[in-house]
N, C-alpha and C. Protein backbone atom coordinates (compact mmCIF):
# COMPACT_ATOMS: atom_id res chain seq x y z
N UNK A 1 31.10 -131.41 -32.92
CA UNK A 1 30.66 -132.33 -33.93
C UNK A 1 29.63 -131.61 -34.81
N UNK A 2 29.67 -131.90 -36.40
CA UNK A 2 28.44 -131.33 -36.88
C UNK A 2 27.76 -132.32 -37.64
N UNK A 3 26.96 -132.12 -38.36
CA UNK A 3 26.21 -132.71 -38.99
C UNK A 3 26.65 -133.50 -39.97
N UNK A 4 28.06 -133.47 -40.71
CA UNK A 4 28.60 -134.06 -41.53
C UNK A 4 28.85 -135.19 -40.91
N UNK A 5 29.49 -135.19 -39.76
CA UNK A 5 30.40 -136.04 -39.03
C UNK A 5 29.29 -137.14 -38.48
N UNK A 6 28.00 -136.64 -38.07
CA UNK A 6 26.85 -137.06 -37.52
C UNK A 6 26.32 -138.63 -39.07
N UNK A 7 26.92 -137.58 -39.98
CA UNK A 7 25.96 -138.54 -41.51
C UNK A 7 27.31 -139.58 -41.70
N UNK A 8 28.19 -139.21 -41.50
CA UNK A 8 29.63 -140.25 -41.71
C UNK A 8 29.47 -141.34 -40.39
N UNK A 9 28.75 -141.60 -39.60
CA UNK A 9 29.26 -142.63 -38.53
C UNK A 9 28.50 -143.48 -38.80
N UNK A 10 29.47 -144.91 -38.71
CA UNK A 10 28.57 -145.96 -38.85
C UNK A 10 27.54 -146.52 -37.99
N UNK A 11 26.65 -147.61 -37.80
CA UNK A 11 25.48 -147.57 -37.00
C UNK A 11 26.09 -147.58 -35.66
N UNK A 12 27.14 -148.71 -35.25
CA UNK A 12 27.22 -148.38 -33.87
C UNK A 12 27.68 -147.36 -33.25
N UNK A 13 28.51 -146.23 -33.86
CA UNK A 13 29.20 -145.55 -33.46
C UNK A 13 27.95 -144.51 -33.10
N UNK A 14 26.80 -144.30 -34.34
CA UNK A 14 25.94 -143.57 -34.32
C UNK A 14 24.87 -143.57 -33.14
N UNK A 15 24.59 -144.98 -32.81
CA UNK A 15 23.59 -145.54 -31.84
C UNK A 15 23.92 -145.17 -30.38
N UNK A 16 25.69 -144.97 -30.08
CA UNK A 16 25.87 -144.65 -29.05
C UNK A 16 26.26 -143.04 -28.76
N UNK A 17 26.56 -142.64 -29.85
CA UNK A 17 26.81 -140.85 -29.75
C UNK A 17 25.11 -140.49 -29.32
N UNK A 18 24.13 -141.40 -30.16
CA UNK A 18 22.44 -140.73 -30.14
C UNK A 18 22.12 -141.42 -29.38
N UNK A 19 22.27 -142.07 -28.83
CA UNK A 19 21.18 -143.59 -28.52
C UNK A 19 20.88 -143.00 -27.19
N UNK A 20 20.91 -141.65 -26.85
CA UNK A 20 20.38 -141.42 -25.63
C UNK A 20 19.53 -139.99 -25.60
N UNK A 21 19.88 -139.57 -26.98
CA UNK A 21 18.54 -138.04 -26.80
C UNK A 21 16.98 -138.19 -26.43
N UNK A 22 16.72 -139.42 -26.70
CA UNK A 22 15.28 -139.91 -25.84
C UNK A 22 15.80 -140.92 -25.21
N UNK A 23 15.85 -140.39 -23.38
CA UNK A 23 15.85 -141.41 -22.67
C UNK A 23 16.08 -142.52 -22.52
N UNK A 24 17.07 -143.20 -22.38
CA UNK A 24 17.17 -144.49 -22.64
C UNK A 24 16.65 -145.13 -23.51
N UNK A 25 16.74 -144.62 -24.60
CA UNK A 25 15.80 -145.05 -26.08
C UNK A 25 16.75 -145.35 -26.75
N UNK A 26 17.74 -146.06 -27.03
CA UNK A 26 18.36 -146.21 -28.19
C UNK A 26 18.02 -146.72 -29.62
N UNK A 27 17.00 -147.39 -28.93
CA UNK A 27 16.27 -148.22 -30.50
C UNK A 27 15.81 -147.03 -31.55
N UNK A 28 15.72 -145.56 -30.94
CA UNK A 28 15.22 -145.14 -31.87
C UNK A 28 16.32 -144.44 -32.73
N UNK A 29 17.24 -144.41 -32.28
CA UNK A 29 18.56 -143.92 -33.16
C UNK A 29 19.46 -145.18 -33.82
N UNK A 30 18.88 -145.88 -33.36
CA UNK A 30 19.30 -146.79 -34.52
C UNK A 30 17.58 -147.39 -35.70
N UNK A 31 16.94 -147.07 -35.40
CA UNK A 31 15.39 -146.97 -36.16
C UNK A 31 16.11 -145.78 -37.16
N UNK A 32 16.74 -144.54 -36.94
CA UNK A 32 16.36 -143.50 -38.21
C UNK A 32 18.13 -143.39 -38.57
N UNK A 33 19.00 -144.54 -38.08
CA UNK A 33 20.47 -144.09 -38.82
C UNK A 33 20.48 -144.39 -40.23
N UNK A 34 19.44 -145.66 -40.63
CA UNK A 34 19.39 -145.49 -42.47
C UNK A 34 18.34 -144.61 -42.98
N UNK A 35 18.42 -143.45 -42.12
CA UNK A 35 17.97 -142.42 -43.10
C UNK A 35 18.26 -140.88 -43.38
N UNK A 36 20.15 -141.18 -42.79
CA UNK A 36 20.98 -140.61 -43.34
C UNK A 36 21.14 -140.39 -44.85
N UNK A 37 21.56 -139.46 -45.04
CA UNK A 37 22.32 -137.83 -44.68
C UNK A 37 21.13 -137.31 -43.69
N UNK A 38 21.24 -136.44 -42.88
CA UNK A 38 20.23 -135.58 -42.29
C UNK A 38 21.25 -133.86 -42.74
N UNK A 39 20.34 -133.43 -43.17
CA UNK A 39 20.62 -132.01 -43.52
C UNK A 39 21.57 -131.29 -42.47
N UNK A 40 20.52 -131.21 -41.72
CA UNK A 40 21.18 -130.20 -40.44
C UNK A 40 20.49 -130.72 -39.09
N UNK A 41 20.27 -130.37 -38.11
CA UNK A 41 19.70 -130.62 -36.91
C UNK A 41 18.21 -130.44 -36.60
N UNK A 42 17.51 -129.19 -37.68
CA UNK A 42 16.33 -129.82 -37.36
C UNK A 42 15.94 -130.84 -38.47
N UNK A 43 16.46 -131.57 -39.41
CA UNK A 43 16.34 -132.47 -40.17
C UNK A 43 16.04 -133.50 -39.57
N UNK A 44 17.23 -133.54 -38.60
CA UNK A 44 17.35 -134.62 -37.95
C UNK A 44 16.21 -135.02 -36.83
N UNK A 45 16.32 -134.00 -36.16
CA UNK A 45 14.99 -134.30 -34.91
C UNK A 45 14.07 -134.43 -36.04
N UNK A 46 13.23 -134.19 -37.03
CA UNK A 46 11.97 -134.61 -37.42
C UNK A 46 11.97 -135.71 -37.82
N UNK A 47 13.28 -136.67 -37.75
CA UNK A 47 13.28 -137.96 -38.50
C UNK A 47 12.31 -138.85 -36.86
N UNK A 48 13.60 -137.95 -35.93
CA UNK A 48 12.90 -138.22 -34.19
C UNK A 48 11.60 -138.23 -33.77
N UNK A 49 11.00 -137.04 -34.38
CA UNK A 49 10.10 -137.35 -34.20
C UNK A 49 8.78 -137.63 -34.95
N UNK A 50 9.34 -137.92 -36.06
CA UNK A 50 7.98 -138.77 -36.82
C UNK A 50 8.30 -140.09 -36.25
N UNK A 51 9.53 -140.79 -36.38
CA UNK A 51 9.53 -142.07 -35.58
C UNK A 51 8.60 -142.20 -34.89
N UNK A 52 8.89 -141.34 -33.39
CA UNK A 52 8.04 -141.03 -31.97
C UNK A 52 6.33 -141.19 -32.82
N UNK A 53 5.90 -140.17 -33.17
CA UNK A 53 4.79 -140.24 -33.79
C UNK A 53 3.98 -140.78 -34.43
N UNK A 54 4.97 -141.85 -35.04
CA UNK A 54 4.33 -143.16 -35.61
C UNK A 54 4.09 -144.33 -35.26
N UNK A 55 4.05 -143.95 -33.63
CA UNK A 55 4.47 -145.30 -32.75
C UNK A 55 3.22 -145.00 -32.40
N UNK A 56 2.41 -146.20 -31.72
CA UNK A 56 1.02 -146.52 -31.33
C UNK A 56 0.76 -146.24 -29.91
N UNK A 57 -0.15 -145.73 -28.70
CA UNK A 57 0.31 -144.38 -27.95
C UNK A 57 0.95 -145.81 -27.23
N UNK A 58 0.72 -147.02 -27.01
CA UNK A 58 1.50 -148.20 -26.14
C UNK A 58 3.15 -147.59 -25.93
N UNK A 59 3.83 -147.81 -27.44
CA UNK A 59 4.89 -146.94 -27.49
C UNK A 59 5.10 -145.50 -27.34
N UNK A 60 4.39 -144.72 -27.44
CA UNK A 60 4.34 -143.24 -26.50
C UNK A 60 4.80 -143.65 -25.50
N UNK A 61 3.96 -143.88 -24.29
CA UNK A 61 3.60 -144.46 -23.32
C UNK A 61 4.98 -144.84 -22.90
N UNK A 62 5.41 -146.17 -23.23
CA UNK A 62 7.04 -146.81 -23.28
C UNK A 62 8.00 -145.74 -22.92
N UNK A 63 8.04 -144.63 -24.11
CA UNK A 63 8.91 -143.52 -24.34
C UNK A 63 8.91 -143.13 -23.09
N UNK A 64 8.00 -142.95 -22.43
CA UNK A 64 7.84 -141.90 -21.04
C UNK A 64 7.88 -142.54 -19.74
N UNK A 65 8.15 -144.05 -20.09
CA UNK A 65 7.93 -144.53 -18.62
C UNK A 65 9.63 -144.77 -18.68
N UNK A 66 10.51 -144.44 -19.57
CA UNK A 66 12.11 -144.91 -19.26
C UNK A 66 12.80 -143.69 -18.64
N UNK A 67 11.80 -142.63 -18.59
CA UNK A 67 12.38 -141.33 -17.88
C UNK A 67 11.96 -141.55 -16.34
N UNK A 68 13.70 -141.05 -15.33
CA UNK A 68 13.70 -141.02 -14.17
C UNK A 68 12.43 -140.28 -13.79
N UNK A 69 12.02 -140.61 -12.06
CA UNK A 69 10.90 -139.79 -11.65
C UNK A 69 12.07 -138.36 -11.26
N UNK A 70 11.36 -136.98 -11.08
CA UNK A 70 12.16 -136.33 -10.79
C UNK A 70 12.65 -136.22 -9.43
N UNK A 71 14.16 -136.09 -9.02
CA UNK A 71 14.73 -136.15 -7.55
C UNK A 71 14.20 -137.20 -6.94
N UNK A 72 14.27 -138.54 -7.46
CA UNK A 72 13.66 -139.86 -7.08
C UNK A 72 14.84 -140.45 -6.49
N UNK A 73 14.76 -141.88 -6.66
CA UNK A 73 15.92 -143.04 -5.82
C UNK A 73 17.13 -142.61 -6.96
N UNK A 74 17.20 -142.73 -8.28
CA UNK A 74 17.82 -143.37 -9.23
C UNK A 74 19.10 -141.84 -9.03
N UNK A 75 18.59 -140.45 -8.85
CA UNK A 75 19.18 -139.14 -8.65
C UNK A 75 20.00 -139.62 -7.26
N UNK A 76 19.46 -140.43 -5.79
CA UNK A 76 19.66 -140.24 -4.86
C UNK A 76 20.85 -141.29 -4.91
N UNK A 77 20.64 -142.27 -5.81
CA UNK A 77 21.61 -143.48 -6.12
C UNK A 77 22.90 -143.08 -6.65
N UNK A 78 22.85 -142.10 -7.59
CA UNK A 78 23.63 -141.51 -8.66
C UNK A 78 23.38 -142.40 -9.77
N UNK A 79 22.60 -143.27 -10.37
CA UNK A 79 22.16 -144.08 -11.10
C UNK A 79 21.28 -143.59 -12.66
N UNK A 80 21.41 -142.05 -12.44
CA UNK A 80 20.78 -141.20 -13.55
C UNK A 80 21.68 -141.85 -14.80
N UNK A 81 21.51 -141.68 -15.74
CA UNK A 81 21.97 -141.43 -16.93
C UNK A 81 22.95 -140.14 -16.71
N UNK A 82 24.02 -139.87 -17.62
CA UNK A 82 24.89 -138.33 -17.49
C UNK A 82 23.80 -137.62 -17.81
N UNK A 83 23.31 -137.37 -18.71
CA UNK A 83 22.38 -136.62 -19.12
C UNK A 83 21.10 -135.87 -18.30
N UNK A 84 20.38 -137.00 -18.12
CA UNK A 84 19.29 -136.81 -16.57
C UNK A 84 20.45 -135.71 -15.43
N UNK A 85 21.22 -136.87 -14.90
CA UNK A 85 22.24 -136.40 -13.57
C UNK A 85 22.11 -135.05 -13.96
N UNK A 86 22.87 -134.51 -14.76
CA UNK A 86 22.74 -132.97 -15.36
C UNK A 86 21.74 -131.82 -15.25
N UNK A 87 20.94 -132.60 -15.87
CA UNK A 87 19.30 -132.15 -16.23
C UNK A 87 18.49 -131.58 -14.83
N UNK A 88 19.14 -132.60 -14.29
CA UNK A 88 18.22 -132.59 -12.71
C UNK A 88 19.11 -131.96 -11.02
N UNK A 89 20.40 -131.91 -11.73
CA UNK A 89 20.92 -131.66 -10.53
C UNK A 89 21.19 -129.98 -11.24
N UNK A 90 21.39 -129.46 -12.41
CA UNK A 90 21.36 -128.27 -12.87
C UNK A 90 19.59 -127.57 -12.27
N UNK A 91 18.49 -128.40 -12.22
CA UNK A 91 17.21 -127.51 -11.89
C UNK A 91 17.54 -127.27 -10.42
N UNK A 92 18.38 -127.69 -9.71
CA UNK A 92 18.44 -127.75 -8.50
C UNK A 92 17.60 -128.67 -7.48
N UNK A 93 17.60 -129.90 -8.31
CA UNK A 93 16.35 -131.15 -7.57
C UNK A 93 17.60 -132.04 -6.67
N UNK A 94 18.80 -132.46 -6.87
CA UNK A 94 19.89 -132.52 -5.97
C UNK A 94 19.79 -131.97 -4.35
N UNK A 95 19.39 -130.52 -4.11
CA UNK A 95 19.47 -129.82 -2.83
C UNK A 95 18.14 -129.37 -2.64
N UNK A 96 17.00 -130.48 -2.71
CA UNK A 96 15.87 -130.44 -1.76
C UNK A 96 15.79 -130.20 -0.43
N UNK A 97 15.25 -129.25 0.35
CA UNK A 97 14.96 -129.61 1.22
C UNK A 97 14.24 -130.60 1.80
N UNK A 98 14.15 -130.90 3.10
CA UNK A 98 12.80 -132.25 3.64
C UNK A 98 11.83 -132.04 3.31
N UNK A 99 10.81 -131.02 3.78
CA UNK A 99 9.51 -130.76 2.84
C UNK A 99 9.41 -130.64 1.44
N UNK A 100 10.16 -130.10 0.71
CA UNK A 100 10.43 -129.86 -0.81
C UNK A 100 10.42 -131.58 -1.12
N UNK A 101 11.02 -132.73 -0.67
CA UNK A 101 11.66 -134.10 -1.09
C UNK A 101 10.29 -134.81 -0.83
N UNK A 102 9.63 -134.29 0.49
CA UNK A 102 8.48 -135.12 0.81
C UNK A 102 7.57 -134.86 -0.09
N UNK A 103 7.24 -133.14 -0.79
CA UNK A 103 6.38 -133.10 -1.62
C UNK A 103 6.36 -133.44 -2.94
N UNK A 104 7.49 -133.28 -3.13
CA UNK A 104 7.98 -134.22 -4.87
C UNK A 104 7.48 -135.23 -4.98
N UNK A 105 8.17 -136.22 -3.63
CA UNK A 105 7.87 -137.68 -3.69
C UNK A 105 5.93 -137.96 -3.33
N UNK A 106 5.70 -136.88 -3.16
CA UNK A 106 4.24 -137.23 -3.17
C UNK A 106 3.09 -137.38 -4.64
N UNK A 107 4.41 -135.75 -5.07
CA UNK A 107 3.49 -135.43 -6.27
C UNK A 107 3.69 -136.38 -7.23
N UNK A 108 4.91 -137.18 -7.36
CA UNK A 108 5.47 -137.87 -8.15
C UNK A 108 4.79 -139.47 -8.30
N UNK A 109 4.91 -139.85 -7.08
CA UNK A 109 3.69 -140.69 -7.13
C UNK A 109 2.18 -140.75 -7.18
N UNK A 110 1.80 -139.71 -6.99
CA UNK A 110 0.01 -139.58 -7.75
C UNK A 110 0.26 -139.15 -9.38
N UNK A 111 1.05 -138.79 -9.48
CA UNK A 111 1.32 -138.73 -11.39
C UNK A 111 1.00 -139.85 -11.62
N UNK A 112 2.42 -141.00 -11.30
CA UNK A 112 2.79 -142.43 -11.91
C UNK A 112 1.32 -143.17 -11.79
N UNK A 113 0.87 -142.83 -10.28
CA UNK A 113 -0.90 -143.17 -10.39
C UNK A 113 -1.38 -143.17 -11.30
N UNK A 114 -1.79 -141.88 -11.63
CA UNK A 114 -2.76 -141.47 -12.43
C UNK A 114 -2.39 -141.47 -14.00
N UNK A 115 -1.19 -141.64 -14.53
CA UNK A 115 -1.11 -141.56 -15.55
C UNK A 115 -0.41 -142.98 -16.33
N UNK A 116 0.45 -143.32 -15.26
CA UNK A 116 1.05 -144.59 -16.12
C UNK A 116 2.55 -144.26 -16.06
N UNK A 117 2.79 -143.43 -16.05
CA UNK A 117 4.63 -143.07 -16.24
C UNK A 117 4.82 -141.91 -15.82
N UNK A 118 6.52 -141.68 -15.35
CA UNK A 118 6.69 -140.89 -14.45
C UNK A 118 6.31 -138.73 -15.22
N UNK A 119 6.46 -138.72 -14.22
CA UNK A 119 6.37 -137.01 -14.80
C UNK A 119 7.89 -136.31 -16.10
N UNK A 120 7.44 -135.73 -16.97
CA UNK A 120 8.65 -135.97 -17.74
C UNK A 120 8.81 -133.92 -17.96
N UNK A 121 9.67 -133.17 -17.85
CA UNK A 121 9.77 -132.07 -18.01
C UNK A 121 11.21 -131.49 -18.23
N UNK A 122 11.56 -130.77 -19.70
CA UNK A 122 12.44 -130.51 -19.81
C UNK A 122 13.51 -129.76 -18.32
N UNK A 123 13.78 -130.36 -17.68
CA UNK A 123 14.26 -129.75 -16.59
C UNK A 123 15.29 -128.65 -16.36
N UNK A 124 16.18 -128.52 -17.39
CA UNK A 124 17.31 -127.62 -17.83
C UNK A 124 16.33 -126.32 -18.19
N UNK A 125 15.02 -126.06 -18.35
CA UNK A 125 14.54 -125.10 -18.68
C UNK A 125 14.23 -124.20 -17.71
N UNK A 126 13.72 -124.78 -16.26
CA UNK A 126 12.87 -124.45 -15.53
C UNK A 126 13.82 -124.55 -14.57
N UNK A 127 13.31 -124.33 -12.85
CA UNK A 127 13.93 -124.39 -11.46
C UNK A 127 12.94 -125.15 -10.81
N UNK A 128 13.37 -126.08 -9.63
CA UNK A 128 12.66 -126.66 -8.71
C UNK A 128 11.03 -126.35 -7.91
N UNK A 129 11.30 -125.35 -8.16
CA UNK A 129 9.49 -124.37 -8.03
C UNK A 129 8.58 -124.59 -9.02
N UNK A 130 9.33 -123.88 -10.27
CA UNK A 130 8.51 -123.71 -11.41
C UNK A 130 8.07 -125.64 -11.18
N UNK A 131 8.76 -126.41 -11.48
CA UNK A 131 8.33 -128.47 -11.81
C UNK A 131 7.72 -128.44 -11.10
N UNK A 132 8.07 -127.82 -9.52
CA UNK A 132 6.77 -128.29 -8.59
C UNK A 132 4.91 -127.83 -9.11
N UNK A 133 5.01 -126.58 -9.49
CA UNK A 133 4.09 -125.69 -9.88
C UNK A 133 3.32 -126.56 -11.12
N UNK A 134 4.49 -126.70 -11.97
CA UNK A 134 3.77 -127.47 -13.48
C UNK A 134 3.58 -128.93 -13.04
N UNK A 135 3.94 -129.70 -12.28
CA UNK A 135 3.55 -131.21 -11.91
C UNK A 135 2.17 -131.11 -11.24
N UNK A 136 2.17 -130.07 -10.03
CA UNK A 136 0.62 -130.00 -9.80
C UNK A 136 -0.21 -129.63 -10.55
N UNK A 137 -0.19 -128.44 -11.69
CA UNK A 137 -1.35 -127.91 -13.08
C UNK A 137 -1.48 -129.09 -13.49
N UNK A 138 -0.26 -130.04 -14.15
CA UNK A 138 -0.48 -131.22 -15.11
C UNK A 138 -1.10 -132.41 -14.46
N UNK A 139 -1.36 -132.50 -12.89
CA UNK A 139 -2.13 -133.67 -12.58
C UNK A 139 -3.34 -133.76 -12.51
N UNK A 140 -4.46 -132.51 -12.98
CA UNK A 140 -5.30 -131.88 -13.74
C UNK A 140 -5.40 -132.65 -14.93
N UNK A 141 -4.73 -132.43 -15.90
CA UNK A 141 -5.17 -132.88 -16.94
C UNK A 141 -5.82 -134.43 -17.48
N UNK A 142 -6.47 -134.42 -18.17
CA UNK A 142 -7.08 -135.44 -18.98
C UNK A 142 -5.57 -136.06 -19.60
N UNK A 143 -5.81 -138.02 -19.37
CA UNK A 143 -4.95 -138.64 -19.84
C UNK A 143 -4.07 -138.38 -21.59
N UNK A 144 -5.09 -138.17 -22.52
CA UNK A 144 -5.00 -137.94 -23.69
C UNK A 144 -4.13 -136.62 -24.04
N UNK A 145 -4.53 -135.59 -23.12
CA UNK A 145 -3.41 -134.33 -22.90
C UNK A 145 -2.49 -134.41 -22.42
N UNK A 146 -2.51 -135.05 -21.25
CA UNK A 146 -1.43 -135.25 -20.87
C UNK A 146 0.03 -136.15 -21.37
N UNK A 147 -0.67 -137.39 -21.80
CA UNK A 147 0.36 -137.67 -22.87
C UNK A 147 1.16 -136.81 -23.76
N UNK A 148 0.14 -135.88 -24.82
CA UNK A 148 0.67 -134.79 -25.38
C UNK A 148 1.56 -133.93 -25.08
N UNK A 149 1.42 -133.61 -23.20
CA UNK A 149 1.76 -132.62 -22.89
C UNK A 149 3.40 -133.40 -22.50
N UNK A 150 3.67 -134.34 -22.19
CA UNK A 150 5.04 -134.92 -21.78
C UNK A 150 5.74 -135.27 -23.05
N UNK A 151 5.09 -135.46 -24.69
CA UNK A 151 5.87 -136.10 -25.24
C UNK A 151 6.61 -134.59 -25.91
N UNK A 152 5.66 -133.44 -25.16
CA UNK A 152 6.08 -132.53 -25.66
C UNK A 152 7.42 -131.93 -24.94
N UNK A 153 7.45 -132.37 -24.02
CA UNK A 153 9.07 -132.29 -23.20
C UNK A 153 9.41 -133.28 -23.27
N UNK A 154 9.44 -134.14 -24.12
CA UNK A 154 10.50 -135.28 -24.83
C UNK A 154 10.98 -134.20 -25.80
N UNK A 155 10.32 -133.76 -26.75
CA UNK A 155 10.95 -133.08 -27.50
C UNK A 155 11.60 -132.02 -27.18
N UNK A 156 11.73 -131.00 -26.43
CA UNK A 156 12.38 -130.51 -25.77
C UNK A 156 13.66 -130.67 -25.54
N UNK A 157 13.76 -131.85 -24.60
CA UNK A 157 15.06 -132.26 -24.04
C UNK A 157 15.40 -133.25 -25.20
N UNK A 158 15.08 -133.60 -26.53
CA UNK A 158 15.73 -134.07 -27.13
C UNK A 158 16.72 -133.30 -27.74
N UNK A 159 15.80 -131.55 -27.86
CA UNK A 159 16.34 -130.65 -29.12
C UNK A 159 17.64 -130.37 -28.17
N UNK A 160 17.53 -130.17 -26.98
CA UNK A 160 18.39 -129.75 -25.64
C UNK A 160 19.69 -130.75 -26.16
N UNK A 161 19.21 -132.03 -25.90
CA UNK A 161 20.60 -132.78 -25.78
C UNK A 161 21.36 -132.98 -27.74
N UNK A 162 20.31 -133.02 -28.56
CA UNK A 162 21.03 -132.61 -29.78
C UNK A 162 22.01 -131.64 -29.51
N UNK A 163 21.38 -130.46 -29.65
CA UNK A 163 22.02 -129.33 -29.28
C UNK A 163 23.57 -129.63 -28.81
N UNK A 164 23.67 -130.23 -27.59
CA UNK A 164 24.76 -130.62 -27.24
C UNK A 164 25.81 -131.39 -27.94
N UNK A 165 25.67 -131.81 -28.94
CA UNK A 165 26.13 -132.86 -29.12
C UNK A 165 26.02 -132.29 -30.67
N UNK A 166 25.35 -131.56 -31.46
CA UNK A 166 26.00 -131.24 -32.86
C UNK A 166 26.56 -129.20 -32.38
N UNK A 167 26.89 -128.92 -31.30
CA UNK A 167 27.24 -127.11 -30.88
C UNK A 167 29.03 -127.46 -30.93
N UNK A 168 29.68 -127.04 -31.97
CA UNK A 168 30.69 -126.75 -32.02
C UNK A 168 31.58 -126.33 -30.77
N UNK A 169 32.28 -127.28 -30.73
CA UNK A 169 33.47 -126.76 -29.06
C UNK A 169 33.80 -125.18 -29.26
N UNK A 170 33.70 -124.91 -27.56
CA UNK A 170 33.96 -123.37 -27.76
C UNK A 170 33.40 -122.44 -28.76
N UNK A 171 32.40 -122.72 -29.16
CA UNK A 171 30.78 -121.69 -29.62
C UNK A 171 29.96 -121.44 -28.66
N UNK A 172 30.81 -120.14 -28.43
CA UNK A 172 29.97 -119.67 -26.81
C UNK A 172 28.35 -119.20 -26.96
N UNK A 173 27.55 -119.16 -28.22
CA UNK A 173 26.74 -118.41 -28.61
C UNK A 173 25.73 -119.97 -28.27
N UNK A 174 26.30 -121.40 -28.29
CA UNK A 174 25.62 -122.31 -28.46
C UNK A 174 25.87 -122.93 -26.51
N UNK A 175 26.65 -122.28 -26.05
CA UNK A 175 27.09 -123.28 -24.48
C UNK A 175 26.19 -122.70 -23.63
C-alpha cells in the first residue's frame, strides 16, 4: 500500500487499516483522516503526532494505559492485538522462563504503581534483557519524564507499524 492509496480511502476503511498504529487508539485515525492528502509517511505520523501532543497529559496518560503490560495475562490469553502478539512474542517475552515471568510480573507492577499505566517500549527493537534492563532504569525516573519517555515509544512503534502497512509487498529493503 502507499500513500496514494492511504489518501483515497474513505473514513471507515481508513479508521480500520490505521485505527491501530497507537494502541487501541482508533479515535485518533479517525481525528486526522480529514486531513488528508498526507504527502508521504512522515507527513503522516506528524499529523499523529501533533494530535498526540495536543492532547492534555489526562489524554497522554489514556494513550499509555491501552498498551498491554509486557508478557502479562492478555499475551498469556492470546488476547494481544495482532500487532502487540507480534511485537512481544518477536522480543521473545512468549518463552520466559519462571524467574524471568516472576520478575517481569514484578517489575511490571511497581511501574503501573508508580506511574499510572503500564510500561510501554517499542518491543520489536530490543530483546527480553535489554526491557528488563530499561523497565528497571525507567522506574527511576520522575513522573513528568517518564511520561515523555513512553510517549516516546509510542512513537516508535507507531513509525514501526506505519512502516508496515505503507512498505510495498516484496520490498525486501523495507521487510
Amino acid at each position: 500500500m502507499d500513500i496514494q492509496m492511504v489518501n483515497s480511502m474513505d473514513f471507515g476503511e481508513f479508521v480500520d487499516v490505521l485505527g491501530n498504529i497507537i494502541e487501541k487508539c482508533p479515535l485518533i485515525a479517525a481525528a486526522i483522516w480529514s486531513q488528508r492528502p498526507f504527502t508521504d509517511l512522515a507527513d503522516l505520523e506528524k499529523h499523529v503526532f501533533d494530535f498526540i501532543e495536543a492532547l492534555p497529559q489526562s489524554g497522554k496518560e489514556g494513550i499509555l494505559r491501552c498498551h498491554p503490560d509486557l508478557a502479562g495475562r492478555e499475551l498469556q490469553q492470546g488476547t494481544l492485538t495482532p500487532e502487540s502478539q507480534r511485537e512481544q512474542r518477536g522480543a521473545g517475552l512468549s518463552n520466559l522462563g519462571p524467574e524471568e515471568r516472576r520478575r517481569l510480573d514484578q517489575l511490571n507492577y511497581e511501574y503501573k504503581a508508580r506511574f499510572g499505566f503500564p510500561f510501554v517500549i517499542a518491543a520489536r527493537l530490543s530483546d527480553k534483557a535489554t526491557m528488563m534492563r530499561e523497565l528497571e532504569r525507567r522506574l527511576r525516573n520522575q513522573p513528568a519524564q517518564e511520561l515523555r519517555a513512553a510517549l516516546h515509544e509510542v512513537r516508535k512503534i507507531c513509525h514501526l507499524r506505519l512502516e508496515d502497512i505503507l512498505r510495498s509487498p516484496g520490498d525486501p529493503a523495507k521487510l
